[in-house]
N, C-alpha and C. Protein backbone atom coordinates (compact mmCIF):
# COMPACT_ATOMS: atom_id res chain seq x y z
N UNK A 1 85.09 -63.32 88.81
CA UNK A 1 86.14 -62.67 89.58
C UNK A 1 87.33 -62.41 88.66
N UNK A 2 88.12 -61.40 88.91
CA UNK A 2 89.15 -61.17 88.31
C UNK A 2 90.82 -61.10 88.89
N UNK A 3 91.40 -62.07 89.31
CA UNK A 3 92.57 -62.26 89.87
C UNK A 3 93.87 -61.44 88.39
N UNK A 4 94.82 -60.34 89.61
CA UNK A 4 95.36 -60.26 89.14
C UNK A 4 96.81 -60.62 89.41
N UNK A 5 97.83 -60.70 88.32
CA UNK A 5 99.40 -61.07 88.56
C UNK A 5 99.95 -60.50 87.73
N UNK A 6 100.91 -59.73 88.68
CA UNK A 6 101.81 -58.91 88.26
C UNK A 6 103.52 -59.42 88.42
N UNK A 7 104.27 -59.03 87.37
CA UNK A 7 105.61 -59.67 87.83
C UNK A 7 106.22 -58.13 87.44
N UNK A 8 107.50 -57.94 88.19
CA UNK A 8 107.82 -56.67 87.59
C UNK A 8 109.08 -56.69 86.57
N UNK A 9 109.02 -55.91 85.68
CA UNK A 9 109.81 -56.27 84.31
C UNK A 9 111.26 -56.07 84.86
N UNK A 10 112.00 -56.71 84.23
CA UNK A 10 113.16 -56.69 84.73
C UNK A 10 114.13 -57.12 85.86
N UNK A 11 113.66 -57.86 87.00
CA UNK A 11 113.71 -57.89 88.16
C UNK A 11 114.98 -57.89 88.46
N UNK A 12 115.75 -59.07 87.75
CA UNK A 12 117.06 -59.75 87.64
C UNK A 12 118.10 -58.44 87.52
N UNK A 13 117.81 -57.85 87.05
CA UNK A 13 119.24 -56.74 85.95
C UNK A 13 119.39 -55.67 87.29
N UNK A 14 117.51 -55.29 87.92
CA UNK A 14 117.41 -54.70 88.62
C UNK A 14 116.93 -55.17 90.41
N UNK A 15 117.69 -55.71 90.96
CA UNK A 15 117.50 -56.37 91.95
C UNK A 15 117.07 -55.62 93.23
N UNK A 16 118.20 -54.57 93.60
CA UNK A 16 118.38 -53.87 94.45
C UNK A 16 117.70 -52.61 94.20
N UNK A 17 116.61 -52.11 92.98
CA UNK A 17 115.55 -51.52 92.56
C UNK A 17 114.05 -52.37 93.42
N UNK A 18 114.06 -53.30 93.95
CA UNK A 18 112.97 -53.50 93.83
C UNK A 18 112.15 -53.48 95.04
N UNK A 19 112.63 -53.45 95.89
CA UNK A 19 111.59 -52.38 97.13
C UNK A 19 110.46 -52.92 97.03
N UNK A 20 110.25 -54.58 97.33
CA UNK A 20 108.50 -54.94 96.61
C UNK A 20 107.67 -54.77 97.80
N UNK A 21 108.20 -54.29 99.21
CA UNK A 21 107.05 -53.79 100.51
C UNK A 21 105.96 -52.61 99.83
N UNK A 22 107.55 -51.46 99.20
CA UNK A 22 106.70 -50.31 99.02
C UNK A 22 106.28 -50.55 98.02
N UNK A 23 106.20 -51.62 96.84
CA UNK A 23 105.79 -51.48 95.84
C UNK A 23 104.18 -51.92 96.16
N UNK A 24 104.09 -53.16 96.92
CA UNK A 24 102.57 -53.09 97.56
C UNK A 24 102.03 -52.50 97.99
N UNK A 25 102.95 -51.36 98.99
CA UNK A 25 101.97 -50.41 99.60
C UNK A 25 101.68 -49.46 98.73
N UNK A 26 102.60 -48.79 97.73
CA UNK A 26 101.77 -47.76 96.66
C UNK A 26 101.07 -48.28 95.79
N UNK A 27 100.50 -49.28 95.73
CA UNK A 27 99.58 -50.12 94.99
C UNK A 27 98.35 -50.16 95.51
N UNK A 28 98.50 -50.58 97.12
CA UNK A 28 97.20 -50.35 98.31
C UNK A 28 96.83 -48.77 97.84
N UNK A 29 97.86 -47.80 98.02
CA UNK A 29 97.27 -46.71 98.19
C UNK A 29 96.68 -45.66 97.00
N UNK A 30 97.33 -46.50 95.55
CA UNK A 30 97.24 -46.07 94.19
C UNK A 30 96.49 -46.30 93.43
N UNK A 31 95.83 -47.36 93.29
CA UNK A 31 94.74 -48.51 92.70
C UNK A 31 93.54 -48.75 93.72
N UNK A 32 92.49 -48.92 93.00
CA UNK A 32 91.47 -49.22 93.90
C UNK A 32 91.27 -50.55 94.01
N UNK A 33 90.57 -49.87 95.37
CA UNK A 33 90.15 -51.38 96.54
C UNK A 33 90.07 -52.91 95.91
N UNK A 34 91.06 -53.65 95.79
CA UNK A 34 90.47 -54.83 95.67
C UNK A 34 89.85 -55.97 97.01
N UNK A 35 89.30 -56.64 96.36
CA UNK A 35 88.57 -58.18 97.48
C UNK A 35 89.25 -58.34 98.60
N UNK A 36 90.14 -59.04 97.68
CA UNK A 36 91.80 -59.41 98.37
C UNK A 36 92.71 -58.64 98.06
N UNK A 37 93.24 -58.22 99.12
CA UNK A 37 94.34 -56.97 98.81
C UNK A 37 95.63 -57.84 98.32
N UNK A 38 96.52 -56.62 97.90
CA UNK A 38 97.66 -57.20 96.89
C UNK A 38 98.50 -57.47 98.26
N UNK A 39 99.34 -58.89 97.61
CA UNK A 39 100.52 -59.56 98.70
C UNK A 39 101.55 -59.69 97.57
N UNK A 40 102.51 -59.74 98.22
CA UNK A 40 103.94 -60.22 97.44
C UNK A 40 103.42 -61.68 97.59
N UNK A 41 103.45 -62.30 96.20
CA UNK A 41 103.31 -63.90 96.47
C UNK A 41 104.80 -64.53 95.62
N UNK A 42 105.31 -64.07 95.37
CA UNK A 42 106.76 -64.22 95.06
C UNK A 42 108.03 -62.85 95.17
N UNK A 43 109.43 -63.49 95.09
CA UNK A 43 110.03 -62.39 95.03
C UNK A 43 109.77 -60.70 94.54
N UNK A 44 109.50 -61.27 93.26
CA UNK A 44 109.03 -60.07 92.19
C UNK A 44 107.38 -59.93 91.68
N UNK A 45 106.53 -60.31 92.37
CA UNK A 45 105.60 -60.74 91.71
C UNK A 45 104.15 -60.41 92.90
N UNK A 46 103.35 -59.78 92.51
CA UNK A 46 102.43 -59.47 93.57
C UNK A 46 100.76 -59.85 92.81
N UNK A 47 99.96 -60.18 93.96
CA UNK A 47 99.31 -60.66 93.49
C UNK A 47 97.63 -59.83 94.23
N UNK A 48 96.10 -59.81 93.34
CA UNK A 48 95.13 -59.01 94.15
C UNK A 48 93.92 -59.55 93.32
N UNK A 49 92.87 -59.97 94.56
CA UNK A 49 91.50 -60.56 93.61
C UNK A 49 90.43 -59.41 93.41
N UNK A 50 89.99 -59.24 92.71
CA UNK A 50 89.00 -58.13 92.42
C UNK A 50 87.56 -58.48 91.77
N UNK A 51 86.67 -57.57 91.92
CA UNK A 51 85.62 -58.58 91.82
C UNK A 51 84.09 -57.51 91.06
N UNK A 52 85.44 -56.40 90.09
CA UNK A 52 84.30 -55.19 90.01
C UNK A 52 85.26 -54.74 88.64
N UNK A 53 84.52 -55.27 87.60
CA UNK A 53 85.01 -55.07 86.00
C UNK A 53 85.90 -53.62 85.85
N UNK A 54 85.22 -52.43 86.26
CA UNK A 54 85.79 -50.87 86.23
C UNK A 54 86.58 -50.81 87.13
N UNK A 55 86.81 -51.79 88.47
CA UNK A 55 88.09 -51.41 88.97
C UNK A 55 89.38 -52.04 88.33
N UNK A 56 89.36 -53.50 87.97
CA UNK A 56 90.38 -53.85 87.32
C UNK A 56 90.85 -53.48 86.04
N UNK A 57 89.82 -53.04 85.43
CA UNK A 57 90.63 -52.13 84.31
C UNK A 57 91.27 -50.69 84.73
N UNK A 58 90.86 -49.99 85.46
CA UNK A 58 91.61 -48.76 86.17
C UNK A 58 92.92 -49.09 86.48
N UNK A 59 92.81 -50.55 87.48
CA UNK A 59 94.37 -50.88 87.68
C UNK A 59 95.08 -51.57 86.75
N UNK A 60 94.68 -52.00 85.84
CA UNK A 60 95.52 -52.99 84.61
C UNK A 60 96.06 -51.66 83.72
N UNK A 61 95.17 -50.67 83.36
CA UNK A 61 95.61 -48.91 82.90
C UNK A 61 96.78 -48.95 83.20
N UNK A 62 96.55 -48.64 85.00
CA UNK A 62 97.72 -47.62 85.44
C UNK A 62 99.00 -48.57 85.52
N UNK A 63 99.03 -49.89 86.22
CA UNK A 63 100.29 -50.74 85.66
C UNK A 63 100.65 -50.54 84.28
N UNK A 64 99.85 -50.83 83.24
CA UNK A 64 100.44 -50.60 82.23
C UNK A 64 101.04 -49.17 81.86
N UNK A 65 100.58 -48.31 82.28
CA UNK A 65 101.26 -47.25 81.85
C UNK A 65 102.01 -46.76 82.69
N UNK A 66 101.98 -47.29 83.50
CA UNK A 66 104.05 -47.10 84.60
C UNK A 66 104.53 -47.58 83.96
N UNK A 67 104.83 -48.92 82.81
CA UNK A 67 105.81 -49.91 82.32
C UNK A 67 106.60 -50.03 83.06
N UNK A 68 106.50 -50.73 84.74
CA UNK A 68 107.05 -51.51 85.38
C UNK A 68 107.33 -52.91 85.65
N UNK A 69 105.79 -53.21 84.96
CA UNK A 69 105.20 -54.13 85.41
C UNK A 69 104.42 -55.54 83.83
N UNK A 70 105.11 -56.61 84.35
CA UNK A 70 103.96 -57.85 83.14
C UNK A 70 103.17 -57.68 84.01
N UNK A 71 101.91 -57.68 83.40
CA UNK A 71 100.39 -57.81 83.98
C UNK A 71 99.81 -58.87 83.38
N UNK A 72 99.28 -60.08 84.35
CA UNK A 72 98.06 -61.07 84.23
C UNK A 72 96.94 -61.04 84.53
N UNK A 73 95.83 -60.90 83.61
CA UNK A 73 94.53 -60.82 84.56
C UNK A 73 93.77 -61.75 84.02
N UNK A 74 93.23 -62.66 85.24
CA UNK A 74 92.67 -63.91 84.86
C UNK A 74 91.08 -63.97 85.44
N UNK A 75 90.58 -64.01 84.34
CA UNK A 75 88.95 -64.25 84.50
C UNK A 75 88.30 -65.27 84.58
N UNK A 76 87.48 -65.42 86.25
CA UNK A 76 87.06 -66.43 86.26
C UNK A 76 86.16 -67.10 87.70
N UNK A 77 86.07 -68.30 88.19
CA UNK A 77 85.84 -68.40 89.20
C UNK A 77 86.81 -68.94 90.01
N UNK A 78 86.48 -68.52 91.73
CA UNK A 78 87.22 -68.19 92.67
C UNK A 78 86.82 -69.44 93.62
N UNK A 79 87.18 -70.57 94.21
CA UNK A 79 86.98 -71.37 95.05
C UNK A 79 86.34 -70.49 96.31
N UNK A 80 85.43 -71.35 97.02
CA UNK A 80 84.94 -70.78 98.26
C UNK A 80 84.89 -71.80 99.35
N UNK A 81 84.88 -71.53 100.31
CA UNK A 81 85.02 -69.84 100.90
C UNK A 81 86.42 -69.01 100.29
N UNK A 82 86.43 -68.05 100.26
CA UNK A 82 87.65 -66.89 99.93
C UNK A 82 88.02 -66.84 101.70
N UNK A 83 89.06 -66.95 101.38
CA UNK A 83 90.12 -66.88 102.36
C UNK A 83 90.35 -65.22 102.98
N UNK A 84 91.32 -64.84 104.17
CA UNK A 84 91.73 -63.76 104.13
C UNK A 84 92.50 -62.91 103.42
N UNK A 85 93.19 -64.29 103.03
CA UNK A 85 94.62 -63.87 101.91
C UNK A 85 94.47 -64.38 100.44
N UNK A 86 95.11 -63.39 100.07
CA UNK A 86 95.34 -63.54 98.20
C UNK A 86 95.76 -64.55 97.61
N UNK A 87 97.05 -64.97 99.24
CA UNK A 87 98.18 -66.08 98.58
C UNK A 87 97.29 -67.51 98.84
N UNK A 88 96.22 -67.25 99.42
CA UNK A 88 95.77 -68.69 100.15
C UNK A 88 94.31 -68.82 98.87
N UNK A 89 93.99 -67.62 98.46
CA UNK A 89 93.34 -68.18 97.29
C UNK A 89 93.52 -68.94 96.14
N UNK A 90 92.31 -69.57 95.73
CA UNK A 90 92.63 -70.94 94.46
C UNK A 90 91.58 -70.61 92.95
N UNK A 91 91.56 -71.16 92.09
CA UNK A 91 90.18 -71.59 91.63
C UNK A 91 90.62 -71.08 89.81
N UNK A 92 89.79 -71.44 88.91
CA UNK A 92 90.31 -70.40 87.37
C UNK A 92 90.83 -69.77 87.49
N UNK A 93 90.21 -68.46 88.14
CA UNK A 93 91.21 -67.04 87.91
C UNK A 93 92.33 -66.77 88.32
N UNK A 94 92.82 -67.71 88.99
CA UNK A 94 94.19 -67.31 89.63
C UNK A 94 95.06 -67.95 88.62
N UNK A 95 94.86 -69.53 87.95
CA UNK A 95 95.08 -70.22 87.02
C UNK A 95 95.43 -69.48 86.12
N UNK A 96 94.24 -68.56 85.63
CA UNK A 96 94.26 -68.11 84.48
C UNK A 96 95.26 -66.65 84.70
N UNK A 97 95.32 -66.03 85.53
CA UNK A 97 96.19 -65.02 86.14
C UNK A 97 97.85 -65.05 85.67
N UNK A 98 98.15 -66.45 86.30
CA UNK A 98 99.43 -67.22 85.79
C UNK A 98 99.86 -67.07 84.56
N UNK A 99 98.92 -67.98 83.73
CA UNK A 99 99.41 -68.46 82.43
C UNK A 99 99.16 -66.53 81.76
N UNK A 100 98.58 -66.26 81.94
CA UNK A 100 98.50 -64.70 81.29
C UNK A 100 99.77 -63.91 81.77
N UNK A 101 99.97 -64.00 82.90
CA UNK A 101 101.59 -63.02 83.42
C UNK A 101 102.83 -63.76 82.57
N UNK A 102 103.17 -64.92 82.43
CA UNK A 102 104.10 -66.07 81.80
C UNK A 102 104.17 -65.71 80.51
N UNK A 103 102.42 -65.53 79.85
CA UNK A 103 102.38 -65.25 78.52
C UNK A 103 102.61 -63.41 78.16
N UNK A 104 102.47 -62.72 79.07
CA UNK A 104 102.85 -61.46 79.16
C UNK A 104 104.61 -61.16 78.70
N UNK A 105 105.19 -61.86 79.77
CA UNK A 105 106.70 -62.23 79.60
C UNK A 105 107.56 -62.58 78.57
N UNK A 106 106.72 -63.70 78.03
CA UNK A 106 106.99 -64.56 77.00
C UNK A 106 106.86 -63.43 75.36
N UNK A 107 105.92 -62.69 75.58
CA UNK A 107 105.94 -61.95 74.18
C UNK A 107 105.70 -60.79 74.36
N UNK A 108 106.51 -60.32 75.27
CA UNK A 108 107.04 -58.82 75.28
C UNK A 108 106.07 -58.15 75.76
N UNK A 109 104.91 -58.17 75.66
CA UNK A 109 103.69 -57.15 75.76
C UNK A 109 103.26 -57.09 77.50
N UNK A 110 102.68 -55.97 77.69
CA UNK A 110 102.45 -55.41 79.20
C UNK A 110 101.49 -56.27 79.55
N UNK A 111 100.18 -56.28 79.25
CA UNK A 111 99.40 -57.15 79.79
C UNK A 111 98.64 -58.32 78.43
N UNK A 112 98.48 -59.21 79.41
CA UNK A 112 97.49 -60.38 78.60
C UNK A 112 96.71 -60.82 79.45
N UNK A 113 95.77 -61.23 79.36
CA UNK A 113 94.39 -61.28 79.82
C UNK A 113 94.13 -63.08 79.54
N UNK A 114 93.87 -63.66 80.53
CA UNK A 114 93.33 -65.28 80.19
C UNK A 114 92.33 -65.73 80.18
N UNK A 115 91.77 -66.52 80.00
CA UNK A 115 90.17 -66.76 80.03
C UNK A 115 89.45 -66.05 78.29
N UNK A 116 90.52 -65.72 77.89
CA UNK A 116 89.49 -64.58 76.96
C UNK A 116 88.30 -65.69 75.77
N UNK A 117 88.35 -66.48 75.88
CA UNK A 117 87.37 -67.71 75.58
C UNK A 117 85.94 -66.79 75.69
């Protein structure tokens, strides 16, 4: 499975930019279908499990090339049962989701990828 986490760059400077309803919904409607659809699981920070190699790279693309957005994508397994929600999911990939968005942040670059083991 491939859990992704997104934080959006800048958040702080740009507060009253950040509209994160519509930013999920042009995400629902911009990016393809994930598992678990994307939720705001923090202020700035949205989160979507996916479970189909060519879709998450389509959407890790197009985040990256808005440069809105740190991108985490964490590869791995998903606790079961899968829940309804994104935010109520657990397991590696979400783990690994984390430390990849943090490490995204941390050294400037759009996306990092975890698990890459």
């Amino acid at each position: 499975m491939f859990a992704l986490t997104i934080d959006r760059r800048d958040s702080r400077g740009r507060a009253a930019e950040l509209h994160m309803g519509r930013q999920r919904t042009a995400l629902q409607e911009e990016l393809p279908r994930p598992v678990l659809d994307w939720e705001i699981s923090a202020g700035d920070e949205l989160q979507a499990l996916y479970d189909d190699a060519a879709a998450i790279v389509r959407a890790v693309l197009a985040l990256a090339d808005a440069g809105h957005w740190h991108v985490g994508v964490g590869i791995g397994a998903v606790d079961d049962p899968l829940p309804s929600s994104v935010r109520e999911a657990t397991g590696e990939a979400f783990v690994a989701a984390r430390d990849a968005v943090n490490a995204a942040k941390e050294r400037g670059r759009p996306v990092v990828a975890g698990n890459e083991d």
